[in-house]
Protein backbone atom coordinates (compact mmCIF):
# COMPACT_ATOMS: atom_id res chain seq x y z
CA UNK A 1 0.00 0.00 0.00
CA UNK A 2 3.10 2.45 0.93
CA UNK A 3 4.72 1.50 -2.62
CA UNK A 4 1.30 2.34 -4.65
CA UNK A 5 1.17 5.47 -2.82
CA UNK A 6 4.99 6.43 -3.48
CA UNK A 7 4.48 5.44 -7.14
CA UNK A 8 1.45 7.50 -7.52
CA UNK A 9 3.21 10.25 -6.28
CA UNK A 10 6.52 10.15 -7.80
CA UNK A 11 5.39 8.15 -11.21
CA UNK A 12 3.77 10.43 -13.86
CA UNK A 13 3.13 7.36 -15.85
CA UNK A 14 1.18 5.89 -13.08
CA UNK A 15 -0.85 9.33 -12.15
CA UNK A 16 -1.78 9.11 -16.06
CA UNK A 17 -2.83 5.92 -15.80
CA UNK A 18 -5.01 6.21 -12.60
CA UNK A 19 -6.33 9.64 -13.54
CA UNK A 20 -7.95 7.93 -16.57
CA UNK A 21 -8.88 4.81 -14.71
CA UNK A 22 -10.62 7.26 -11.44
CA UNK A 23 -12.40 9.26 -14.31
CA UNK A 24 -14.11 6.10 -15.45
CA UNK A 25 -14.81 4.98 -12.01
CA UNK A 26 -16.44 8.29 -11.40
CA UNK A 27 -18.64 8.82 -14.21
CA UNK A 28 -19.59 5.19 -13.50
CA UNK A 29 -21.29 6.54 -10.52
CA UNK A 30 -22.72 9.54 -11.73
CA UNK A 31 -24.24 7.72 -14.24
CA UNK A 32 -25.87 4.96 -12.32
CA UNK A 33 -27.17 7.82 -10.11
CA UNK A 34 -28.76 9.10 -12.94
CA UNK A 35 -30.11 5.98 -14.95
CA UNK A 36 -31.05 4.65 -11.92
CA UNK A 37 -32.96 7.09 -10.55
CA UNK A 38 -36.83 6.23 -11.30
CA UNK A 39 -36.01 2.47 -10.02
CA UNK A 40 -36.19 1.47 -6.38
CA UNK A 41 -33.76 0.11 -4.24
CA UNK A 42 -31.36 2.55 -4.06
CA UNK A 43 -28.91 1.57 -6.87
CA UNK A 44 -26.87 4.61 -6.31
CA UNK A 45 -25.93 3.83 -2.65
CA UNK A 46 -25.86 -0.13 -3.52
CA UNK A 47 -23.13 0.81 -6.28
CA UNK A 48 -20.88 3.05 -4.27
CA UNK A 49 -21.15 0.44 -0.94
CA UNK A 50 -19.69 -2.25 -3.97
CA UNK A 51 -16.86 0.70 -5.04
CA UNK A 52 -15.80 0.70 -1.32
CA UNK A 53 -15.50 -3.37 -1.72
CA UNK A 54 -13.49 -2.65 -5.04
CA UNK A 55 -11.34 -0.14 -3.24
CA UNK A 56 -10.06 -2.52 -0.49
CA UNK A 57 -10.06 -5.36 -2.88
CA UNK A 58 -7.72 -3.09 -5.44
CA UNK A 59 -5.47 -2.03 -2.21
CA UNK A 60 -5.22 -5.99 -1.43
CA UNK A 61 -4.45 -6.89 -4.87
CA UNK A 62 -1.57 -4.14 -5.60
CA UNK A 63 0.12 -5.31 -2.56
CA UNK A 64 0.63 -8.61 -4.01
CA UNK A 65 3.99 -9.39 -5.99
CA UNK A 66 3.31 -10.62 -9.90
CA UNK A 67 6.40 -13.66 -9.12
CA UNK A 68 2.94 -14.29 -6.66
CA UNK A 69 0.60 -13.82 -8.84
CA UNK A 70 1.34 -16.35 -11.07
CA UNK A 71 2.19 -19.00 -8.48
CA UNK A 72 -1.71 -18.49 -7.75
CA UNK A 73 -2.23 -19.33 -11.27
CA UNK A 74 -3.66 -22.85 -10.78
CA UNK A 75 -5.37 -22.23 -7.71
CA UNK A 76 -7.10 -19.51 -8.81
CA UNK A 77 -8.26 -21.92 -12.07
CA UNK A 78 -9.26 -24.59 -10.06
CA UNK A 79 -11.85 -21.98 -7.83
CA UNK A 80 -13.11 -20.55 -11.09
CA UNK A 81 -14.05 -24.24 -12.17
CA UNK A 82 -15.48 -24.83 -8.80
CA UNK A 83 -17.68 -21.93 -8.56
CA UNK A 84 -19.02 -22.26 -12.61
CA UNK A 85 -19.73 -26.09 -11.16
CA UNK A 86 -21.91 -25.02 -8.39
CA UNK A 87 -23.84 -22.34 -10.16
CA UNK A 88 -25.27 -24.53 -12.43
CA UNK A 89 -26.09 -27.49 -9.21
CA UNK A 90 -29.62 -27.21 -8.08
CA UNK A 91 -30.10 -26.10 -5.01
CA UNK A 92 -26.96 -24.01 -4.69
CA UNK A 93 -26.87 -21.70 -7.86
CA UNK A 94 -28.97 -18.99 -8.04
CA UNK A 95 -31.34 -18.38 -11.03
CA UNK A 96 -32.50 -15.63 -12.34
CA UNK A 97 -34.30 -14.97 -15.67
CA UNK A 98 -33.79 -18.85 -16.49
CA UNK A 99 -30.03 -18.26 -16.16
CA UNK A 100 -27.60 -19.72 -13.27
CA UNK A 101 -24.91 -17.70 -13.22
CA UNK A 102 -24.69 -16.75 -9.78
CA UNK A 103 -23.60 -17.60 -5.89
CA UNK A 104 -25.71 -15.86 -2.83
CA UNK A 105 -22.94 -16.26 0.07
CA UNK A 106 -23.42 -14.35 2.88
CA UNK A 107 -25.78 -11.90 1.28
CA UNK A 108 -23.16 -11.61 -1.36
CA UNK A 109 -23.70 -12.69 -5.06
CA UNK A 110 -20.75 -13.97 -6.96
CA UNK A 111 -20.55 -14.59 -10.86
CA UNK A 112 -19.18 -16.90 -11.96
CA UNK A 113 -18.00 -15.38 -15.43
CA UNK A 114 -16.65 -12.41 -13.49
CA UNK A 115 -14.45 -14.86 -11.80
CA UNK A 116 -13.78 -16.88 -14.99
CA UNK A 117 -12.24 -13.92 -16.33
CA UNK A 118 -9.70 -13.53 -13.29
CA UNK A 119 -8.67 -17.30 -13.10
CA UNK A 120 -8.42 -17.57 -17.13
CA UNK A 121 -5.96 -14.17 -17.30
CA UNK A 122 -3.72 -15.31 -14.38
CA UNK A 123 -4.15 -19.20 -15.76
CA UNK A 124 -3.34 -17.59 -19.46
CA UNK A 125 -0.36 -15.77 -18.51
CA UNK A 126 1.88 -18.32 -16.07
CA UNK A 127 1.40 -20.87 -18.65
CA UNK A 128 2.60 -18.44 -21.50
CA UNK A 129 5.13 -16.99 -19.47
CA UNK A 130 7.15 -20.49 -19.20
CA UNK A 131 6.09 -21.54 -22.66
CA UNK A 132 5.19 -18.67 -25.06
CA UNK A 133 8.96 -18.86 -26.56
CA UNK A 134 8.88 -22.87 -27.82
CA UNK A 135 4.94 -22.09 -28.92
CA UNK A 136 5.92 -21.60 -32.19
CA UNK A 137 7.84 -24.21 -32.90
CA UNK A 138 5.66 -27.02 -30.92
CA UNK A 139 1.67 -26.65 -31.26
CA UNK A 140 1.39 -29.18 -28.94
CA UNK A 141 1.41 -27.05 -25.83
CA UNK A 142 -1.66 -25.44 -27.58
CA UNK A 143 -3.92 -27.87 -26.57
CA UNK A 144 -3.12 -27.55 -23.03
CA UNK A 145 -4.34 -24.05 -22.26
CA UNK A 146 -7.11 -24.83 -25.15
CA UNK A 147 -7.97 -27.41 -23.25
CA UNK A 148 -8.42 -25.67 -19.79
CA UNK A 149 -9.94 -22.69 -21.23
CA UNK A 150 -12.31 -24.24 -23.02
CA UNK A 151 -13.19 -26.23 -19.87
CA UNK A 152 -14.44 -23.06 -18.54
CA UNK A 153 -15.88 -21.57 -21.58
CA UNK A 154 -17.79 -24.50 -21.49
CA UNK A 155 -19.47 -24.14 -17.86
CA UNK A 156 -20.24 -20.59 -18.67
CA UNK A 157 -22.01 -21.72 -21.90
CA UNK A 158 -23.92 -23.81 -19.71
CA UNK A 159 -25.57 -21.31 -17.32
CA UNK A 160 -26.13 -19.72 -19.90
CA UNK A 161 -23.55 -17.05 -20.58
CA UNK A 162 -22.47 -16.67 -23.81
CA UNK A 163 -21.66 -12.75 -23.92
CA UNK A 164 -19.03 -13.54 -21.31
CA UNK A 165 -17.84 -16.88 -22.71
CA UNK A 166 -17.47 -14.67 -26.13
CA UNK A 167 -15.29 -12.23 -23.75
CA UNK A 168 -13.17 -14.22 -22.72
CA UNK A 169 -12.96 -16.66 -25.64
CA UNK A 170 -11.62 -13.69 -28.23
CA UNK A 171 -9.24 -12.62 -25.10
CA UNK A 172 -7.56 -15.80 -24.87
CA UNK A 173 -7.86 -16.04 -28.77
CA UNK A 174 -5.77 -12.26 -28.83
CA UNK A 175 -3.71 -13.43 -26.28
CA UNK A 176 -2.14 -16.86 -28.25
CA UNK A 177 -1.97 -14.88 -31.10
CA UNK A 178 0.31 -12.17 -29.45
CA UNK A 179 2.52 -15.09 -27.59
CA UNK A 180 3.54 -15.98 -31.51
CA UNK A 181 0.87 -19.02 -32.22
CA UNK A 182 1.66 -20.03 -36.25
CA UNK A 183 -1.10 -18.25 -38.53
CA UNK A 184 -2.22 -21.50 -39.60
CA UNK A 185 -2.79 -22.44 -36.15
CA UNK A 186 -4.37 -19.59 -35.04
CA UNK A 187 -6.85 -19.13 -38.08
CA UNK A 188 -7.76 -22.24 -37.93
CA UNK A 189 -8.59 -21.86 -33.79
CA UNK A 190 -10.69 -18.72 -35.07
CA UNK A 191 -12.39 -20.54 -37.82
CA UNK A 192 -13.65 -23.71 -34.92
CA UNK A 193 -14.59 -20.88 -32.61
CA UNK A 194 -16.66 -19.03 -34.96
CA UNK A 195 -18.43 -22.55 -36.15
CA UNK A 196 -19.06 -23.02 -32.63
CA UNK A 197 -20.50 -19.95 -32.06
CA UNK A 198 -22.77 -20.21 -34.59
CA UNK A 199 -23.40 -23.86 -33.73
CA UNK A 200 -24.29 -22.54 -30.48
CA UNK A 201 -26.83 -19.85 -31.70
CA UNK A 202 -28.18 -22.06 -33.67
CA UNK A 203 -29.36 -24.59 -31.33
CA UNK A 204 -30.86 -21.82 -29.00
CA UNK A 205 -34.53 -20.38 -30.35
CA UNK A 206 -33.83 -17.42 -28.25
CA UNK A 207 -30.69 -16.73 -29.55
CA UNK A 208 -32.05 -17.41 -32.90
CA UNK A 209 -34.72 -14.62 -32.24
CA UNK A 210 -32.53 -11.80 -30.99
CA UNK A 211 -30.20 -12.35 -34.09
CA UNK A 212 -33.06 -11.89 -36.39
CA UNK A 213 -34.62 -9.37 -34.20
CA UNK A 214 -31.68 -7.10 -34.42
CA UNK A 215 -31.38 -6.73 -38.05
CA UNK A 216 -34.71 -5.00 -38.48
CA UNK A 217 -35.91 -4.47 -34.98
CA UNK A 218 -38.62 -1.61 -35.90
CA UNK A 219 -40.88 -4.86 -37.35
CA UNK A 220 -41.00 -6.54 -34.03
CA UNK A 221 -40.45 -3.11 -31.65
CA UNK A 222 -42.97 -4.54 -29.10
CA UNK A 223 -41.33 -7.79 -28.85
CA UNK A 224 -38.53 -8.88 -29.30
CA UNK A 225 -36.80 -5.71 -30.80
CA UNK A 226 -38.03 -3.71 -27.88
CA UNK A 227 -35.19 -3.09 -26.44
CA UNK A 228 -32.61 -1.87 -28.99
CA UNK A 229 -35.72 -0.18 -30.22
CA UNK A 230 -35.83 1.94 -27.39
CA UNK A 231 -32.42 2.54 -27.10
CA UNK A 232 -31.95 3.70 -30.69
CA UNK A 233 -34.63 6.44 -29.68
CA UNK A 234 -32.36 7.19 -26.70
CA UNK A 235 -29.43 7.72 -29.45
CA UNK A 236 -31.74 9.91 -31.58
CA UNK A 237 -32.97 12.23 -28.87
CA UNK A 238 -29.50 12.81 -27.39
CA UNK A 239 -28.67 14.50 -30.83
CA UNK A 240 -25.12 16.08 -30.68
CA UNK A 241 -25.15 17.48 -27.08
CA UNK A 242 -27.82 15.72 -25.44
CA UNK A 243 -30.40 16.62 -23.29
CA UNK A 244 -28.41 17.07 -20.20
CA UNK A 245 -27.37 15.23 -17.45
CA UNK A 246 -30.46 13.40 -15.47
CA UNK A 247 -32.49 14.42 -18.71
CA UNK A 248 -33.26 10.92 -20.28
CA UNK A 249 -36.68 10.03 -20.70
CA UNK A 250 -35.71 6.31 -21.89
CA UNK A 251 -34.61 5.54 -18.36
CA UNK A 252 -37.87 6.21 -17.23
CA UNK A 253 -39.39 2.18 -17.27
CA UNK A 254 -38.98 2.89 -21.21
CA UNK A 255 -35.27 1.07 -21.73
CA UNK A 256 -35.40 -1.90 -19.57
CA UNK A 257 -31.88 -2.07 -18.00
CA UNK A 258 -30.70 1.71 -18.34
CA UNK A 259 -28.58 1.17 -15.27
CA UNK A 260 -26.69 -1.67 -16.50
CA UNK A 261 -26.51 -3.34 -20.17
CA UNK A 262 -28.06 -0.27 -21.37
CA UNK A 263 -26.16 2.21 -19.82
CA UNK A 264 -24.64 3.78 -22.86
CA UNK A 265 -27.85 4.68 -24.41
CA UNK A 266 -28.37 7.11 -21.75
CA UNK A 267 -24.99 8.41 -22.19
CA UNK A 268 -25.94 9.34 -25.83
CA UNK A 269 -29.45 10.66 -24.53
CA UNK A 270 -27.89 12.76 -22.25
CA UNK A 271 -24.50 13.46 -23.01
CA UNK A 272 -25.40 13.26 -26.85
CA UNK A 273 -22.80 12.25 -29.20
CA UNK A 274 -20.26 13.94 -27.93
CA UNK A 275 -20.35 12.57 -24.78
CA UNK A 276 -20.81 9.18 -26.02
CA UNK A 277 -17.56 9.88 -28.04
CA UNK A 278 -15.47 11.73 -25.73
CA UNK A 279 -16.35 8.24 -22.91
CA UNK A 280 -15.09 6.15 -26.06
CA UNK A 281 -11.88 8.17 -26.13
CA UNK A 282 -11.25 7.88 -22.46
CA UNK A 283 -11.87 3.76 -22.87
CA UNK A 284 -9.57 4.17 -25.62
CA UNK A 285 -6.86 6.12 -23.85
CA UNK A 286 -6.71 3.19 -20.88
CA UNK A 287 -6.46 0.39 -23.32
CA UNK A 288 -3.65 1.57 -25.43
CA UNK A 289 -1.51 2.60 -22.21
CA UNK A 290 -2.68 -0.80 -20.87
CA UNK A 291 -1.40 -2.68 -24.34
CA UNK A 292 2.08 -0.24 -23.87
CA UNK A 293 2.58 -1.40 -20.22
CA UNK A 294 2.31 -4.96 -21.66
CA UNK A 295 4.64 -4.32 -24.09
CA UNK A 296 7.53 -2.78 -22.14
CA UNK A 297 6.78 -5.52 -19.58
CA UNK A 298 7.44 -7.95 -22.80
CA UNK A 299 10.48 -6.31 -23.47
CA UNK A 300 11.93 -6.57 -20.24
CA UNK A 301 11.34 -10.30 -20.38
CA UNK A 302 8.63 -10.21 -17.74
CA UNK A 303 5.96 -12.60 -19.50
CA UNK A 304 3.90 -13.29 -16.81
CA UNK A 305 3.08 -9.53 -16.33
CA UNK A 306 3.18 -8.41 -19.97
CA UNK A 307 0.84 -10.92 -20.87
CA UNK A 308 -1.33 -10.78 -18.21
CA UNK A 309 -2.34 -6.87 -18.69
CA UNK A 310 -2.23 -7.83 -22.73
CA UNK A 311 -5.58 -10.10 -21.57
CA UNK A 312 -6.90 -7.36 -19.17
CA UNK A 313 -6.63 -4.96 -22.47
CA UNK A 314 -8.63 -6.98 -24.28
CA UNK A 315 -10.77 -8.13 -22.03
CA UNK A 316 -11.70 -4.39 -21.47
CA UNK A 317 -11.63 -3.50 -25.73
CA UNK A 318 -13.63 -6.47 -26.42
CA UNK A 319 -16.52 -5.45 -23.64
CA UNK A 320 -16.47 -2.00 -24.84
CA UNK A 321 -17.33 -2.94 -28.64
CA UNK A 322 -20.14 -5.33 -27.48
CA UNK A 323 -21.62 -2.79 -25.51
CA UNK A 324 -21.12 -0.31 -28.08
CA UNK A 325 -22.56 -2.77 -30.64
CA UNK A 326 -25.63 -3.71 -28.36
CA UNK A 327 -26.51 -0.43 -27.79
CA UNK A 328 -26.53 0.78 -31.37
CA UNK A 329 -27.78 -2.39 -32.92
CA UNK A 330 -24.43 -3.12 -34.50
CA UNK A 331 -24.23 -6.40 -32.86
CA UNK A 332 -27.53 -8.67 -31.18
CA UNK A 333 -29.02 -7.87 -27.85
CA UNK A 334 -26.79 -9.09 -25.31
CA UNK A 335 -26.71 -8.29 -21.62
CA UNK A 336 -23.18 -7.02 -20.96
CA UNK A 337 -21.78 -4.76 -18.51
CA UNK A 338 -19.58 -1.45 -19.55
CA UNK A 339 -16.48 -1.97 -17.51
CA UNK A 340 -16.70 0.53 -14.84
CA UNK A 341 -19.64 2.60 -15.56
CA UNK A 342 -22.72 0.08 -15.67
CA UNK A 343 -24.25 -0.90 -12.40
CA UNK A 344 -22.60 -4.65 -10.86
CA UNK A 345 -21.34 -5.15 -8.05
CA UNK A 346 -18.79 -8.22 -9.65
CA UNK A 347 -18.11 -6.45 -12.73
CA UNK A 348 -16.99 -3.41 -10.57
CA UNK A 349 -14.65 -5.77 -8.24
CA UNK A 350 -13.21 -7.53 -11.58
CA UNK A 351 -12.71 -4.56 -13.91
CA UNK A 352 -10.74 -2.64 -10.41
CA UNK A 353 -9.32 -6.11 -9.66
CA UNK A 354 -7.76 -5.60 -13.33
CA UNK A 355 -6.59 -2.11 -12.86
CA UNK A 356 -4.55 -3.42 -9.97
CA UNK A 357 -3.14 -6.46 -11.59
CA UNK A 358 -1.79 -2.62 -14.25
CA UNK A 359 -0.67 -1.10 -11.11
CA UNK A 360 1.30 -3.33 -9.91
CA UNK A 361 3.36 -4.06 -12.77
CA UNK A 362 3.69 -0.30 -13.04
CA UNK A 363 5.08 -0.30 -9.39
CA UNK A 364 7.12 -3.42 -9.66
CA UNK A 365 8.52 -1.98 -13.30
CA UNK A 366 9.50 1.77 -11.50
CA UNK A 367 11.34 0.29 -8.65
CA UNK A 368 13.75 -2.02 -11.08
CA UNK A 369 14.40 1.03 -12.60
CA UNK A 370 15.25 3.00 -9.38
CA UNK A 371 17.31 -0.14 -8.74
CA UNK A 372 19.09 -0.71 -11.58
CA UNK A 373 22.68 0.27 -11.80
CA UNK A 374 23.96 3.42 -13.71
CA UNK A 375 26.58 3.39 -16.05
């Protein structure tokens, strides 16, 4: 905690980084406050009491070493696998909306795809960092972390939760492909995904309905185009410079889930599209200095590090297009958080969780230079 502080004070890299990062954290709030505002049970005061649980749980995490870290690895796999198993046992997992993708302990409610994302990224990156250099040259070891990935992929499918599974599926994808997986390899990994994912639409009415929905939802905009129907009006009133802040009429029991998968809609209503554009910029500016942390950690010959915030950048670019997508009707209704600024309690833990996991390396990367001998 004393090193995070002395870095944020000394490190203008690091005050860059968590000026963007605390910007996102706090328009996350104001904008809960404001989509949330028509809806009881005080959303506002649930989401900051979860902020406070990401703040000690980011304090926690920086304090831990990376060489750590990634001794954790297959721990932290093994409790991802655990919890998807017991989400999905009757009984134990708890169900909402016909999905099981939660855990109620002690009045707390864990996801399990939030955690998937944490065990797969530290998983991902120890196995990489002792095998990403002989990769190339034996495909072999691909099947391995295939293997174990798609273990959990698998249980999250199950629940069902394919918008995370797709998450974390095109992370891990990015992630081989950056470690120096063969093209052929890797295209043909891309090509089985994509056959599964349509497999896996396919076989799923509902799924079925919300990809036909979404490419002409005005025909069925009291069924099952509702939604992006409703949003698309929240994009049109918002104009250029929106209505103002706490101005959306959407929110009001018009856009189901304003507070959460939703939430950018009432950005655009709002903040109009400039708003809406200057919040992509900001999203922008953390992923690229994430993606140039991972590289000079790369550089340095620090795998474990380098390609564990290489997965937290995508994890973060790849949740920001969906949302994006889902909001405008680019891409099929799918509930997905916005990393930091829609309402969830997990998804607020994870994406800080994340940030620390950044922050560390950061740390860990300005005291080897205040270490390291001059010439």
């Amino acid at each position: 905690m004393i090193a995070a502080a002395r870095a944020f004070l000394n490190n203008g890299e690091v005050a860059s980084f968590a000026l963007i990062w605390l910007t996102l954290v706090i328009f996350g709030v104001v904008m809960v406050g404001s989509a949330a505002i028509a809806l009881p049970g005080n959303y506002l005061v649930k989401h900051l009491f979860y902020l406070v649980v990401a703040a000690v749980g980011f304090m926690l995490i920086i304090a831990i070493p990376t060489s750590l870290m990634s001794r954790l690895a297959t721990p932290a796999w093994f409790v991802t696998i655990v919890i998807s198993v017991l989400v999905l046992l009757p009984g134990i997992g708890l169900e909402v909306n016909g999905a099981k993708r939660w855990l109620r302990i002690a009045g707390f409610t864990i996801q399990a795809s939030e955690v998937a994302k944490i065990g797969v990224m530290l998983y991902l990156a120890s196995y990489l960092a002792r095998f990403a250099q002989t990769l190339p040259h034996e495909p072999k070891r691909l099947f391995i972390p295939l293997g174990m990935v798609g273990l959990v992929l698998g249980l999250l499918i199950a629940e069902p939760d394919l918008g995370s599974a797709v998450v974390i599926m095109v992370a891990s994808a990015g992630l081989l492909f950056l470690a120096g997986v063969k093209l052929r390899y890797f295209f043909l990994l891309v090509a089985v995904l994509l056959a599964l994912l349509v497999l896996l639409i396919w076989i799923e009415p509902y799924r079925m309905q919300r990809l036909t929905s979404f490419s002409d939802p005005w025909s069925v905009a009291f069924g099952s185009g509702y939604q992006l129907t409703q949003a698309l009006i929240a994009f049109g009133r918002g104009e250029m410079f929106g209505l103002g802040l706490g101005e959306s009429i959407q929110k009001l029991y018009y856009l189901p889930e304003a507070h959460n998968d939703f939430i950018f809609a009432v950005i655009a209503e709002e903040l109009g599209a400039f708003g809406t554009v200057s919040v992509l910029l900001v999203f922008t500016l953390l992923i690229l200095k994430i993606m140039k942390i991972a590289k000079r950690q790369l550089e340095v010959r620090k795998f474990f590090a380098g390609y564990a915030c290489y997965f937290i950048a995508l994890v973060f670019a790849c949740q920001l297009l969906i949302s994006l997508g889902v909001n405008t009707g680019v891409l099929p209704t799918k509930g997905l958080t916005l990393p930091f600024v829609s309402y969830g309690g997990n998804s607020l833990l994870v994406s800080c969780a994340m940030c620390a996991v950044v922050f560390r390396c950061l740390i860990e990367e300005q005291d080897s230079v205040k270490g390291a001998p001059r010439g």
